[in-house]
C-alpha atoms as a PDB file:
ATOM      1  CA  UNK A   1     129.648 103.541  41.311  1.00  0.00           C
ATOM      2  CA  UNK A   2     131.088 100.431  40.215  1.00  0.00           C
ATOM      3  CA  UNK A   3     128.753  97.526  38.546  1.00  0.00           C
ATOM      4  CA  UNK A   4     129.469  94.233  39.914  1.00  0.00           C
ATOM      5  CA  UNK A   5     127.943  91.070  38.403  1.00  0.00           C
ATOM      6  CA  UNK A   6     127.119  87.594  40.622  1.00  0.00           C
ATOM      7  CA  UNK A   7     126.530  84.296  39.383  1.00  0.00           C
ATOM      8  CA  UNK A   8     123.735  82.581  41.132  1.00  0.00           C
ATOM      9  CA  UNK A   9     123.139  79.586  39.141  1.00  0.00           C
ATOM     10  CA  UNK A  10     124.635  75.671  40.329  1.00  0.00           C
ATOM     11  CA  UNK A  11     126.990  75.840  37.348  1.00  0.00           C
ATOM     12  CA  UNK A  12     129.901  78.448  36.593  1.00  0.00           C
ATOM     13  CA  UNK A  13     128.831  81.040  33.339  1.00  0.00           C
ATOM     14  CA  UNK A  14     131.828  81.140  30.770  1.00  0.00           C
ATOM     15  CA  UNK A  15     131.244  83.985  28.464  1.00  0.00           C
ATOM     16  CA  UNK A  16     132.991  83.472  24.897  1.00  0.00           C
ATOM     17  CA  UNK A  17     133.521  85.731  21.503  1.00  0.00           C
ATOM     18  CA  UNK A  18     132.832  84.886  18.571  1.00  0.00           C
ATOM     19  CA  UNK A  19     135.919  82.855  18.037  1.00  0.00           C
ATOM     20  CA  UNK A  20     134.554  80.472  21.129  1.00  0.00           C
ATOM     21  CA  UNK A  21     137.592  81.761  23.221  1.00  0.00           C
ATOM     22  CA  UNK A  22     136.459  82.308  27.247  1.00  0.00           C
ATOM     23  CA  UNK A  23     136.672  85.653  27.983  1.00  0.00           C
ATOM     24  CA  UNK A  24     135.132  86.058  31.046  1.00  0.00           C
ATOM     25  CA  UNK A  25     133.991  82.982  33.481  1.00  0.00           C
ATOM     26  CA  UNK A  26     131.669  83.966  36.614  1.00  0.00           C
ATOM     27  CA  UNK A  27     131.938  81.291  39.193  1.00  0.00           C
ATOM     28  CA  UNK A  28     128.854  79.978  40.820  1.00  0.00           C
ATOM     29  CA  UNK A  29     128.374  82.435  43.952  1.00  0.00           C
ATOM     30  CA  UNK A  30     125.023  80.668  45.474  1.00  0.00           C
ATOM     31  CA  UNK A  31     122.181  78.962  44.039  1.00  0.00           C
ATOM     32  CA  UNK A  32     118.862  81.534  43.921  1.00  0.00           C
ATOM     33  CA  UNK A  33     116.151  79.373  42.657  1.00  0.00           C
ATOM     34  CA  UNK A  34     112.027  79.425  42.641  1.00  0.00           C
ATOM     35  CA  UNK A  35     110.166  78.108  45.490  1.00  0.00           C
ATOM     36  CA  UNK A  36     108.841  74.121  43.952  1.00  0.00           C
ATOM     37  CA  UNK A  37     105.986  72.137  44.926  1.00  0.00           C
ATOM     38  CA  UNK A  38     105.424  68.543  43.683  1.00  0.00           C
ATOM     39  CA  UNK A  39     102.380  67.034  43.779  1.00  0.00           C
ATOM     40  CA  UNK A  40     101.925  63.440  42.897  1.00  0.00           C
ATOM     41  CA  UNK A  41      98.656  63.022  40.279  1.00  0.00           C
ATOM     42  CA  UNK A  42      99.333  59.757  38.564  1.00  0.00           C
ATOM     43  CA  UNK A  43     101.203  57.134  36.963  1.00  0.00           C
ATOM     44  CA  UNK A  44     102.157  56.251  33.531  1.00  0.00           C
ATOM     45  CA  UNK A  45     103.792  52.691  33.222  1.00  0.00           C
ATOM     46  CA  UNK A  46     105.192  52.297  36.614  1.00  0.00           C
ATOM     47  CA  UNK A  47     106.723  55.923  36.513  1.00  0.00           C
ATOM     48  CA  UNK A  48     105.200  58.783  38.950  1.00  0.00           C
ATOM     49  CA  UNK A  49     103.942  61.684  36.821  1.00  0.00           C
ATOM     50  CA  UNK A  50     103.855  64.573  39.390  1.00  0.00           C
ATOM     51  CA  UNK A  51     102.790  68.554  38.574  1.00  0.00           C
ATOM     52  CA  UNK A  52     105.009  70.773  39.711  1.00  0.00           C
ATOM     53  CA  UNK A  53     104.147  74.639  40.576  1.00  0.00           C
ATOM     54  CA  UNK A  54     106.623  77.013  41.326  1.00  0.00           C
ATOM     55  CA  UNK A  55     106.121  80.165  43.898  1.00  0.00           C
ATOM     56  CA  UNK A  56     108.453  82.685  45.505  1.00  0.00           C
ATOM     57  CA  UNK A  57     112.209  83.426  44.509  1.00  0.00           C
ATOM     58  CA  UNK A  58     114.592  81.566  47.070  1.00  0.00           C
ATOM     59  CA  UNK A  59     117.772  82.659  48.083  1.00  0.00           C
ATOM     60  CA  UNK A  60     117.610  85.646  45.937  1.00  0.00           C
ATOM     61  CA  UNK A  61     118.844  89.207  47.486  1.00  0.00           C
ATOM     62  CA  UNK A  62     116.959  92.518  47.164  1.00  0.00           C
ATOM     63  CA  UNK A  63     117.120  94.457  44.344  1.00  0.00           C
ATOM     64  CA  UNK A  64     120.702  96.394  45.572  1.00  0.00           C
ATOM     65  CA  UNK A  65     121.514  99.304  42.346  1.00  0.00           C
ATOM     66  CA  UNK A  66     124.999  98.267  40.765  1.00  0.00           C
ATOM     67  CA  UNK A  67     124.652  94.874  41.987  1.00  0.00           C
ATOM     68  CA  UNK A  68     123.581  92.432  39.174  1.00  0.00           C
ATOM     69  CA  UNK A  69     122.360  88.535  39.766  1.00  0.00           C
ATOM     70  CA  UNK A  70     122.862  86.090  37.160  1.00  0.00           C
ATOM     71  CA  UNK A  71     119.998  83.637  37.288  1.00  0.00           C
ATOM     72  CA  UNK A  72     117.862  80.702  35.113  1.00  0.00           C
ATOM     73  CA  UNK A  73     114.455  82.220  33.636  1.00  0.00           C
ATOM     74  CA  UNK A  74     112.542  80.441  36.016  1.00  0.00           C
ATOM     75  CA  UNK A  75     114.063  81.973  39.142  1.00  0.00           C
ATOM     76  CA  UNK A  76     113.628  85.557  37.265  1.00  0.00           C
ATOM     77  CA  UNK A  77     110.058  85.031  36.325  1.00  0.00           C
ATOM     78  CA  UNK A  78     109.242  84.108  40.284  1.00  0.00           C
ATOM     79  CA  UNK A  79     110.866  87.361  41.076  1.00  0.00           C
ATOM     80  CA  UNK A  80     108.723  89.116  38.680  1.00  0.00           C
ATOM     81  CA  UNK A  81     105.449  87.268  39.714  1.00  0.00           C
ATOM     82  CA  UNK A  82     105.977  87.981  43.423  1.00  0.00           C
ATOM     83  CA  UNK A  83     106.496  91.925  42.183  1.00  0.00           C
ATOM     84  CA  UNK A  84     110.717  92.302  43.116  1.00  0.00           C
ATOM     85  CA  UNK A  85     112.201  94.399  41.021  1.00  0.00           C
ATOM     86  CA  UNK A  86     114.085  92.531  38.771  1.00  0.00           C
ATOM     87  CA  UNK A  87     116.291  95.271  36.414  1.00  0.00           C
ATOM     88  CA  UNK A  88     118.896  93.576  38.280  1.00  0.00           C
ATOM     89  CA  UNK A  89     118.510  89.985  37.099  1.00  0.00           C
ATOM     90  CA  UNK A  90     120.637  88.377  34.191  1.00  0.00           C
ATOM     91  CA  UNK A  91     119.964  85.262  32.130  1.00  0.00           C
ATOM     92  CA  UNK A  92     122.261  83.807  29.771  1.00  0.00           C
ATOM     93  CA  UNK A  93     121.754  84.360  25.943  1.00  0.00           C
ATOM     94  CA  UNK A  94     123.536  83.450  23.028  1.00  0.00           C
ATOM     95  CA  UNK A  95     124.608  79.952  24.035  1.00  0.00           C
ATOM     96  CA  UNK A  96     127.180  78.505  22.572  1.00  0.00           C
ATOM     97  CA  UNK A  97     127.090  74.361  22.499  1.00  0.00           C
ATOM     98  CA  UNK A  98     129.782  71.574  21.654  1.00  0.00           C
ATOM     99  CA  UNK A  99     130.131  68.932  18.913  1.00  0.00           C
ATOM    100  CA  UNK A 100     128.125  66.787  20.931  1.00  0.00           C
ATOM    101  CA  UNK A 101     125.500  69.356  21.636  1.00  0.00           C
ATOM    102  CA  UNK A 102     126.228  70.463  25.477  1.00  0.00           C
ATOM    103  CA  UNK A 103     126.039  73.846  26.571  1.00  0.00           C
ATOM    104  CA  UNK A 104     129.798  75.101  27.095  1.00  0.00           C
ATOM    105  CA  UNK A 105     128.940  78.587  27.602  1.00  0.00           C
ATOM    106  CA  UNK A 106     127.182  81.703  26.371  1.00  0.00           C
ATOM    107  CA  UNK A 107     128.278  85.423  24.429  1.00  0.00           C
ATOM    108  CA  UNK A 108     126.079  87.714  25.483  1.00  0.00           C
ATOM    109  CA  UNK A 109     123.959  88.386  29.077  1.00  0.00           C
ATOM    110  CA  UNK A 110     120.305  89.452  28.716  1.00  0.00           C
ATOM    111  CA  UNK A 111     118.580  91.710  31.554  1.00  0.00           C
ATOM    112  CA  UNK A 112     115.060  90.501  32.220  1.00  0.00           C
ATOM    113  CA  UNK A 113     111.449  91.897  30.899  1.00  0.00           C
END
């Protein structure tokens, strides 16, 4: 069976060596994400301060063997928390940044725990 990997973050994932060359670049493929709710509770020198709770996974497929999702922590950890299997799920490690601090990409993909 052949392994196939998905990117389902907003932003494309270039993976780099150690030299900071791309080696491998997974294009954004959808945008899975956890369910947010906003709730106003204040203000703080004109600006709204809300709290935020997250809930389900959205726009994430079923656990499918071979398949693998790349996703942020947050959307993993709502997978988790609604009891998905998530062996499947893939976060970005090793993150490699610019001069001027900005993520350019990462070398390594972790599965999530």
């Amino acid at each position: 069976m052949t392994n196939i990997i998905i990117n389902l973050t907003p932003h494309k994932i270039n993976i780099m060596n150690e030299e900071g060359n791309v080696i491998k670049v997974f294009e954004s493929e959808g945008k899975a994400r956890a369910a947010q709710e906003d709730i106003q509770i204040g203000m703080l020198e004109g600006i709204p301060i809300i709290e935020t709770s997250y809930g389900e996974p959205v726009d994430l497929p079923e656990y499918d063997q071979g398949t693998y999702y790349i996703v942020s922590a947050l959307t993993a950890k709502a997978a988790y928390l609604s009891g998905r299997n998530t062996q499947d799920l893939l976060l970005t490690a090793k993150t490699v940044r610019n001069g001027d601090g900005q993520i350019i990409g990462c070398q390594a993909l972790a599965k999530y725990r």
